[in-house]
N, C-alpha and C. Protein backbone atom coordinates (compact mmCIF):
# COMPACT_ATOMS: atom_id res chain seq x y z
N UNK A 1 31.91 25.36 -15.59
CA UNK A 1 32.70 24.28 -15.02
C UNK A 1 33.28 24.75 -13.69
N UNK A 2 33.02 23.82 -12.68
CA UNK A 2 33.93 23.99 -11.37
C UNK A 2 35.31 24.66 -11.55
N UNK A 3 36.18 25.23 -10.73
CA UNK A 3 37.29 25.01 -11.02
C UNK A 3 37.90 24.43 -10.24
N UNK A 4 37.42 23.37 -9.29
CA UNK A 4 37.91 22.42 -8.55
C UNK A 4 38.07 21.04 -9.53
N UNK A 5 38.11 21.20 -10.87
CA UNK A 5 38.31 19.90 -11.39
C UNK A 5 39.72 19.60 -12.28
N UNK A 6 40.34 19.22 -12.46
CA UNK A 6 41.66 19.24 -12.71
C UNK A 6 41.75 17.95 -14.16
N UNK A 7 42.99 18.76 -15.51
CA UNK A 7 43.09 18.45 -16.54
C UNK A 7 43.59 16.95 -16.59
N UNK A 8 43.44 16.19 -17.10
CA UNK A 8 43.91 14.59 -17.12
C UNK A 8 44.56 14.51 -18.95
N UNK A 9 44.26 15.32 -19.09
CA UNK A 9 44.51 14.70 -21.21
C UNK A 9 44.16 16.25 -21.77
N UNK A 10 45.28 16.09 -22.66
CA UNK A 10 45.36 17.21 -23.74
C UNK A 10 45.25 16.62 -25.23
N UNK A 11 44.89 16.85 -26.29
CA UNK A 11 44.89 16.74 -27.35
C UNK A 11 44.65 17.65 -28.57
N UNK A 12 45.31 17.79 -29.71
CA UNK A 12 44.87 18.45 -30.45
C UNK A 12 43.56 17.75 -31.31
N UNK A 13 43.05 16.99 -31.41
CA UNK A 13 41.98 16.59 -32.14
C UNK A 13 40.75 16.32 -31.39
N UNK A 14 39.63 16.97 -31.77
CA UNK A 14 38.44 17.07 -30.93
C UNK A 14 37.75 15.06 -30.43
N UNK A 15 37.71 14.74 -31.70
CA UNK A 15 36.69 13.26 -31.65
C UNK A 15 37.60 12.30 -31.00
N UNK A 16 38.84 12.61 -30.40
CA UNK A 16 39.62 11.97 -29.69
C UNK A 16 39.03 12.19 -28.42
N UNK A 17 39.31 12.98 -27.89
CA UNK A 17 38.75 13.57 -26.51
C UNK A 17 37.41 12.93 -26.30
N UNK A 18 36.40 13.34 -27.51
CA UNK A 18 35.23 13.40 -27.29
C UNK A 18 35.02 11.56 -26.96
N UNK A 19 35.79 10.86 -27.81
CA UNK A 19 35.89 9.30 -27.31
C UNK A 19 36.27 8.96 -25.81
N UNK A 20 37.39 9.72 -25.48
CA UNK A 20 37.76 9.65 -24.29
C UNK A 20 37.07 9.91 -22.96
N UNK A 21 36.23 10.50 -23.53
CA UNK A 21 35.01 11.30 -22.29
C UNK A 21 34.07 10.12 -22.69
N UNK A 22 33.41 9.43 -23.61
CA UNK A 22 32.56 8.21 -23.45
C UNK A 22 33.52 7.16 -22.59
N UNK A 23 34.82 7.22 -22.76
CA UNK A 23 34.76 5.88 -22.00
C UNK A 23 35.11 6.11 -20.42
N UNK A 24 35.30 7.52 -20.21
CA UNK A 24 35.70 7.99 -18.82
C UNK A 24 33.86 7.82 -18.17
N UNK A 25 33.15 8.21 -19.31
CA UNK A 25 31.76 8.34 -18.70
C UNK A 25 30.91 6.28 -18.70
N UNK A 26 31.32 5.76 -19.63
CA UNK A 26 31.04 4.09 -19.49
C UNK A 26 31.61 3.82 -18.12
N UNK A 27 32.89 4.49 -17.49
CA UNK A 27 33.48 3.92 -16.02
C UNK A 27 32.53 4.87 -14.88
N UNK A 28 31.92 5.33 -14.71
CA UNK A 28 31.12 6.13 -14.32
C UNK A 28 32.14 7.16 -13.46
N UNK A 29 32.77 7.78 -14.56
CA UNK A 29 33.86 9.16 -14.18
C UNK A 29 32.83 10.46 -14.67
N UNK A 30 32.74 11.29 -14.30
CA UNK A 30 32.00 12.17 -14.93
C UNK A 30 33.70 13.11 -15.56
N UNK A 31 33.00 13.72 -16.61
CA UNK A 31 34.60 14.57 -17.48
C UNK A 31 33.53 15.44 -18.12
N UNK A 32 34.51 16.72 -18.06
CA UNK A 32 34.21 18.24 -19.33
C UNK A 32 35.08 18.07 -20.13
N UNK A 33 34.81 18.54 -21.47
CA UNK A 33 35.83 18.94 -22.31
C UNK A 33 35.65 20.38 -22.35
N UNK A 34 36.60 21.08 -22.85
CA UNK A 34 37.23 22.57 -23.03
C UNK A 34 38.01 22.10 -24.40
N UNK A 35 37.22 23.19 -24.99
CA UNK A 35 38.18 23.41 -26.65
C UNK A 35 38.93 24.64 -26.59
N UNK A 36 39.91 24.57 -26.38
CA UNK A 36 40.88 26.12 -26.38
C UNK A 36 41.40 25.94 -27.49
N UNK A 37 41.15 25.37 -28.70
CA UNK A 37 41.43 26.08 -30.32
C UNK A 37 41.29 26.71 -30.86
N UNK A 38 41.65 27.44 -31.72
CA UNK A 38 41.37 29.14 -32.57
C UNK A 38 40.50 27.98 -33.08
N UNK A 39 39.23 29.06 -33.48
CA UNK A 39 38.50 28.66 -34.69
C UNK A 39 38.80 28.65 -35.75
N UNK A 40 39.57 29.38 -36.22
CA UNK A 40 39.68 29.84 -37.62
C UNK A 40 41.26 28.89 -37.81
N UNK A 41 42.30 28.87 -37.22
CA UNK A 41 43.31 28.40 -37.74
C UNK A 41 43.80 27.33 -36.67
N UNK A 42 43.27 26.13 -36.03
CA UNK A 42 42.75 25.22 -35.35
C UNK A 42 44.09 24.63 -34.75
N UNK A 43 44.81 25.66 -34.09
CA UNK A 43 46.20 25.85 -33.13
C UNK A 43 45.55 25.92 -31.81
N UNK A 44 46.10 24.99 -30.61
CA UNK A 44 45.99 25.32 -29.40
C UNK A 44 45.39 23.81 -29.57
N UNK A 45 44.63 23.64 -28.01
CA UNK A 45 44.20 21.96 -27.84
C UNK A 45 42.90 21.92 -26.94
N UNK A 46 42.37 20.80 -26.83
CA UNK A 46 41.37 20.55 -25.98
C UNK A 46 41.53 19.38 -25.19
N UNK A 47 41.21 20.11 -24.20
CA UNK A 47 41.78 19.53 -22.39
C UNK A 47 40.08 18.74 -22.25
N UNK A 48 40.69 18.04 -21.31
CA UNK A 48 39.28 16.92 -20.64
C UNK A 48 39.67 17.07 -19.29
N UNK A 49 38.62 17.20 -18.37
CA UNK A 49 39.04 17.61 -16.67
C UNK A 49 38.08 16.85 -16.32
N UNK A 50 38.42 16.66 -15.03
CA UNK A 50 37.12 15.08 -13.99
C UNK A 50 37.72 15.88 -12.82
N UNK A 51 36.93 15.40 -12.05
CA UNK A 51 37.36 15.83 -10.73
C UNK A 51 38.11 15.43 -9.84
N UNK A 52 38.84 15.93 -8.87
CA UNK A 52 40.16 15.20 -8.13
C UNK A 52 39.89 14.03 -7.65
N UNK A 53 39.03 13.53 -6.97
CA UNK A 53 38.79 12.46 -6.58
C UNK A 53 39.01 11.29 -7.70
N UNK A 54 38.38 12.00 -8.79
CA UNK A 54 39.00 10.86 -10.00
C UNK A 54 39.53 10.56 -10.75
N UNK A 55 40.51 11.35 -10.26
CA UNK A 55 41.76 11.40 -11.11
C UNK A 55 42.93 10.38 -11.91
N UNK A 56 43.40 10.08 -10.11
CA UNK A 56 44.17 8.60 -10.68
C UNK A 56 43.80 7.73 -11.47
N UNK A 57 42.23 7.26 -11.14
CA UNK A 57 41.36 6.05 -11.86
C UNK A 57 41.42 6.75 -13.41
N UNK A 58 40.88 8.13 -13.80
CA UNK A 58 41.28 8.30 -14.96
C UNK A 58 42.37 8.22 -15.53
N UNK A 59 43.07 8.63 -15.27
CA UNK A 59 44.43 8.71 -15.99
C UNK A 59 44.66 7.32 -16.29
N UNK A 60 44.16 6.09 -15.06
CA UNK A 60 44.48 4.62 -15.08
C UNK A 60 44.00 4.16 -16.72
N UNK A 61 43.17 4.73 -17.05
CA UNK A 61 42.02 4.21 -17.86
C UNK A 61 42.40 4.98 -19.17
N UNK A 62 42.55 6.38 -19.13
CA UNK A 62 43.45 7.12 -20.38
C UNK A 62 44.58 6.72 -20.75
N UNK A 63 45.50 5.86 -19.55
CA UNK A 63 46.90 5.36 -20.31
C UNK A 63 46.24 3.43 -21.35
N UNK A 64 45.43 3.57 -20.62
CA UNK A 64 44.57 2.06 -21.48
C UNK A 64 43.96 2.29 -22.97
N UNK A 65 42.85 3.44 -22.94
CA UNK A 65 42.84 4.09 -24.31
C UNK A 65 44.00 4.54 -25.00
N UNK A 66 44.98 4.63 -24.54
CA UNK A 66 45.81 5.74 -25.49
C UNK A 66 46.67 4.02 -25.86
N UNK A 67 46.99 3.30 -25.06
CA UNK A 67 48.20 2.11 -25.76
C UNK A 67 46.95 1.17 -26.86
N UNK A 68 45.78 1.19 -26.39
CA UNK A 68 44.74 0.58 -27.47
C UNK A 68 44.80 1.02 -28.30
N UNK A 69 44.53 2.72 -28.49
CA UNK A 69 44.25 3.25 -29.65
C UNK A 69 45.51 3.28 -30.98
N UNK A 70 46.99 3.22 -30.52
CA UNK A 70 47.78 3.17 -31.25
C UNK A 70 47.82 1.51 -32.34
């Protein structure tokens, strides 16, 4: 991964993220995920990063998933 791309969303649960990156990728955002969780005792979180340019628009679109999803 670049490291010119910058974190938009943290979560502790993987298939969250991994949703979040389909719909960042349906807006044609490109996104990585990074799992920084222990394997074994599943502490710590996994970050989703896009690149600066698309930032704002994500985050626009992550505060839309996140009030849907509740």
């Amino acid at each position: 991964m670049d490291s010119d791309f910058v974190c938009v969303y943290t979560h502790k649960t993987l298939y969250i993220v991994e949703m979040l990156k389909e719909v960042l990728t349906d807006n044609n955002i490109e996104s990585y995920v990074m799992n920084k969780q222990d394997s074994s005792y599943h502490f710590g979180s996994i970050e989703l990063y896009v690149m600066p340019q698309d930032e704002a628009r994500a985050k626009e679109i992550i505060l839309e998933f996140d009030k849907n999803r509740i």
